[in-house]
C-alpha atoms as a PDB file:
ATOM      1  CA  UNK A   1      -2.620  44.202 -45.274  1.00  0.00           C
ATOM      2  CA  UNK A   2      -4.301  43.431 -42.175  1.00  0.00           C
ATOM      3  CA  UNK A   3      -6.918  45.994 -40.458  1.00  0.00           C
ATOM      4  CA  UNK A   4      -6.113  46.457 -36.621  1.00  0.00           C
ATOM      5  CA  UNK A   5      -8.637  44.049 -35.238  1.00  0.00           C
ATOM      6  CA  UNK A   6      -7.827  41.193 -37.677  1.00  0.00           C
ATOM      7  CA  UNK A   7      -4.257  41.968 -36.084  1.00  0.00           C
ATOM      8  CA  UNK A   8      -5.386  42.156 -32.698  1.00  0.00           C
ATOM      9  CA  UNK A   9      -7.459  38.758 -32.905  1.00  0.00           C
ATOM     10  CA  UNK A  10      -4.717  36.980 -34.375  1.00  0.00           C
ATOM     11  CA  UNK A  11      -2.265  38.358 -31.975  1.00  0.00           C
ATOM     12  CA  UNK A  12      -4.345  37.714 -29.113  1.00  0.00           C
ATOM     13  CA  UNK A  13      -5.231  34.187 -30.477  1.00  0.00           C
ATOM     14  CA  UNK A  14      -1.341  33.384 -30.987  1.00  0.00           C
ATOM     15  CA  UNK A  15      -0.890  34.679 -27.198  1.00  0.00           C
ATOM     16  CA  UNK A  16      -3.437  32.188 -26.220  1.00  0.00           C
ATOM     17  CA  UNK A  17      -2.006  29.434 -27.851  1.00  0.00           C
ATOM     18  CA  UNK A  18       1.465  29.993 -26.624  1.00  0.00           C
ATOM     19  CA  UNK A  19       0.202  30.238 -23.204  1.00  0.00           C
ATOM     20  CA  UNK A  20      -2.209  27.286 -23.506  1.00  0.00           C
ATOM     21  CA  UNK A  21       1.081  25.294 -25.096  1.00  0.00           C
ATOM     22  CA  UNK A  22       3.365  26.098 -21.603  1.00  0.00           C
ATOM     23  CA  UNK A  23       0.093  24.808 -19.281  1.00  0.00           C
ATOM     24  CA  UNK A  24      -0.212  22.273 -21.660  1.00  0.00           C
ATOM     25  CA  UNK A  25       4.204  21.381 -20.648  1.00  0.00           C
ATOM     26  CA  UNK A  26       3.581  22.088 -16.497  1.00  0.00           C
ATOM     27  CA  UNK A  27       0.091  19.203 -16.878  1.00  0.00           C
ATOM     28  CA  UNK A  28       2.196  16.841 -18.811  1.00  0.00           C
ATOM     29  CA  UNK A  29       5.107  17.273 -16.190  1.00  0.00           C
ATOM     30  CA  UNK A  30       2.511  16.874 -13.602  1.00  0.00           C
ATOM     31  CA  UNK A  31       1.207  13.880 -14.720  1.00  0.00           C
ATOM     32  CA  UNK A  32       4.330  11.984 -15.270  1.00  0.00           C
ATOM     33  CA  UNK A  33       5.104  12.966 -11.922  1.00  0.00           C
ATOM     34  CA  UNK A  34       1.662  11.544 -10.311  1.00  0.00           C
ATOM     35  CA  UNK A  35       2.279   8.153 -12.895  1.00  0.00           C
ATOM     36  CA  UNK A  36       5.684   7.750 -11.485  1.00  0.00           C
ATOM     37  CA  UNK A  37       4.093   8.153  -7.938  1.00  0.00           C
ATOM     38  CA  UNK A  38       1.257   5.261  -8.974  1.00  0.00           C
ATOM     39  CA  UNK A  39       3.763   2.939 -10.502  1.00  0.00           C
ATOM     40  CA  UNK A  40       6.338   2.990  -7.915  1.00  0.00           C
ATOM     41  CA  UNK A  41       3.063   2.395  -5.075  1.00  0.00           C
ATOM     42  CA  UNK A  42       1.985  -0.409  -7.841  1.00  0.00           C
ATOM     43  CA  UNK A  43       5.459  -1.786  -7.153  1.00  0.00           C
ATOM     44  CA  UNK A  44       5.467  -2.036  -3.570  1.00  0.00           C
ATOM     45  CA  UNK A  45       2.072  -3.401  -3.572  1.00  0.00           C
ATOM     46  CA  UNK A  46       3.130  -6.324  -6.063  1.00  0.00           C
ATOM     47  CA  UNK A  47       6.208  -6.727  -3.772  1.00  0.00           C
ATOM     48  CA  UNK A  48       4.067  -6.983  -0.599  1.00  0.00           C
ATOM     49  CA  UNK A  49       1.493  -9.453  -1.740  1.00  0.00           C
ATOM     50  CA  UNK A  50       5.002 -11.935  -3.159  1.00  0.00           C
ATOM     51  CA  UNK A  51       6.387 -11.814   0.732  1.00  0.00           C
ATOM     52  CA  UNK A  52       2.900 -12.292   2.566  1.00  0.00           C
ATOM     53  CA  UNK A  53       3.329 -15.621   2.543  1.00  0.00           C
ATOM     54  CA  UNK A  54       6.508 -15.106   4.211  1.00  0.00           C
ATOM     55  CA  UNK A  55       5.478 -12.686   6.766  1.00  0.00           C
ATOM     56  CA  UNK A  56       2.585 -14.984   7.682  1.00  0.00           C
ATOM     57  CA  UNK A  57       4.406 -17.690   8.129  1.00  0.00           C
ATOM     58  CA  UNK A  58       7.192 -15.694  10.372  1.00  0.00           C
ATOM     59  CA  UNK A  59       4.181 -14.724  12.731  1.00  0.00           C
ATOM     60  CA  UNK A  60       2.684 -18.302  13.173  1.00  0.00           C
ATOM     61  CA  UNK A  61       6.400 -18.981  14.318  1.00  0.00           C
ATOM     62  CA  UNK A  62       6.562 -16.184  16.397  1.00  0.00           C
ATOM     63  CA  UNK A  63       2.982 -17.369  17.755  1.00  0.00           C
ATOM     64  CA  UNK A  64       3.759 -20.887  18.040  1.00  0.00           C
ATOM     65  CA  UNK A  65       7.325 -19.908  19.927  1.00  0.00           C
ATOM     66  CA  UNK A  66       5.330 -17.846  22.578  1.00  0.00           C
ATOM     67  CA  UNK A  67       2.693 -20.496  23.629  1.00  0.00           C
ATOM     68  CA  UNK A  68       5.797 -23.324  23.813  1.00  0.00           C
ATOM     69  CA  UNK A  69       7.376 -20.870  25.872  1.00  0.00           C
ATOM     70  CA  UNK A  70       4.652 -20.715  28.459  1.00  0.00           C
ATOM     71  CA  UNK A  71       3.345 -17.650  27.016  1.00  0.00           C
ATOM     72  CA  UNK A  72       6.191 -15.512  26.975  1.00  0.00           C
ATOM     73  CA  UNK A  73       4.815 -12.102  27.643  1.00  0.00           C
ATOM     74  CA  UNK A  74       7.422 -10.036  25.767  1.00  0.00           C
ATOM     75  CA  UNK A  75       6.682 -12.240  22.742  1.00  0.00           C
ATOM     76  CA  UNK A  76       3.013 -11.751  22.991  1.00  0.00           C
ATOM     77  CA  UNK A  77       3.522  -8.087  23.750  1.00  0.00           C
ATOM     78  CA  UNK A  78       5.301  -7.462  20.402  1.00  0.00           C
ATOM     79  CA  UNK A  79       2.875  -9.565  18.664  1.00  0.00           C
ATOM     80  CA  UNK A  80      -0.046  -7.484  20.205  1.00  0.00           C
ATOM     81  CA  UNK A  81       1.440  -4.225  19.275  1.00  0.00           C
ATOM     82  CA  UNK A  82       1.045  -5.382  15.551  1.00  0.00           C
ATOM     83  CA  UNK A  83      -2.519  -6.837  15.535  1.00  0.00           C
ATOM     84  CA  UNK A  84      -2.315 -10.303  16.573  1.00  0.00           C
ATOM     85  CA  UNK A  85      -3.810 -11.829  19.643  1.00  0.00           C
ATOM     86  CA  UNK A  86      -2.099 -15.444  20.508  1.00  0.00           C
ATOM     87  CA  UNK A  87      -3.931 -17.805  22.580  1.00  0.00           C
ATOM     88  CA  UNK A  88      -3.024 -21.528  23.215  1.00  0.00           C
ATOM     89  CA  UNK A  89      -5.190 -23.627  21.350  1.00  0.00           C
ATOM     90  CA  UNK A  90      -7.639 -25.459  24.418  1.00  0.00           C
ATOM     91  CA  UNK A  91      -8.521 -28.971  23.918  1.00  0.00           C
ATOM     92  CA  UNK A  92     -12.216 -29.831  23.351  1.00  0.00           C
ATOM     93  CA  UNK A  93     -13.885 -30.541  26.663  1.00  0.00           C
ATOM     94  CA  UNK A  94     -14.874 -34.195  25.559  1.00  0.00           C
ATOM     95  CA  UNK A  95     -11.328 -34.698  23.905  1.00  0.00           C
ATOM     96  CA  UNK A  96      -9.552 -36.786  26.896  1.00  0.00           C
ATOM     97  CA  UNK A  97     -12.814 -38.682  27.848  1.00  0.00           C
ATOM     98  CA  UNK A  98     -13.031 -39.840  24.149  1.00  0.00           C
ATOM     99  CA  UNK A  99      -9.857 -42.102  24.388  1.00  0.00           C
ATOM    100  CA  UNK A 100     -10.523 -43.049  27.943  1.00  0.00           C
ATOM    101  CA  UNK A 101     -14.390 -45.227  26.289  1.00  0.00           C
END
């Protein structure tokens, strides 16, 4: 038979393990939670650098339709709100005398 503190160290060291064993269930739950959180991020991330090509191109539209348009103010307004600044392109100051020699 067992004395009392061999029981008591083994019960106490089977407590321990059963309540290291649950944290050990709530961190894995946590973490699958957090790698869900990462791949679904790593998925919108991959699906935003496919369709910057696309969104590029749809400013430089919207950009080249507000300087035809004698620099339609709404247009450059909305385009401003986001980050872009459109200005006509100038010609160089010796461009027209080139032809004219």
């Amino acid at each position: 038979m067992l004395r009392r503190g061999e029981y008591l160290l083994l019960t106490g060291g089977a407590v321990l393990l059963v309540l290291l064993s649950f944290c050990n269930i709530g961190l894995y739950y946590g973490n699958r939670s957090l790698q869900n959180d990462v791949t679904s991020r790593s998925q919108y991330i991959q699906a935003s650098v496919q369709l910057q090509g696309l969104y590029q191109e749809m400013v430089k539209a919207l950009a080249d339709l507000s300087v035809r348009n004698s620099g339609d103010p709404e247009l450059k307004d909305l385009l401003s709100r986001h980050g872009f600044n459109v200005v006509a392109d100038r010609p160089a100051p010796g461009a027209s005398q080139k032809g004219a020699r």
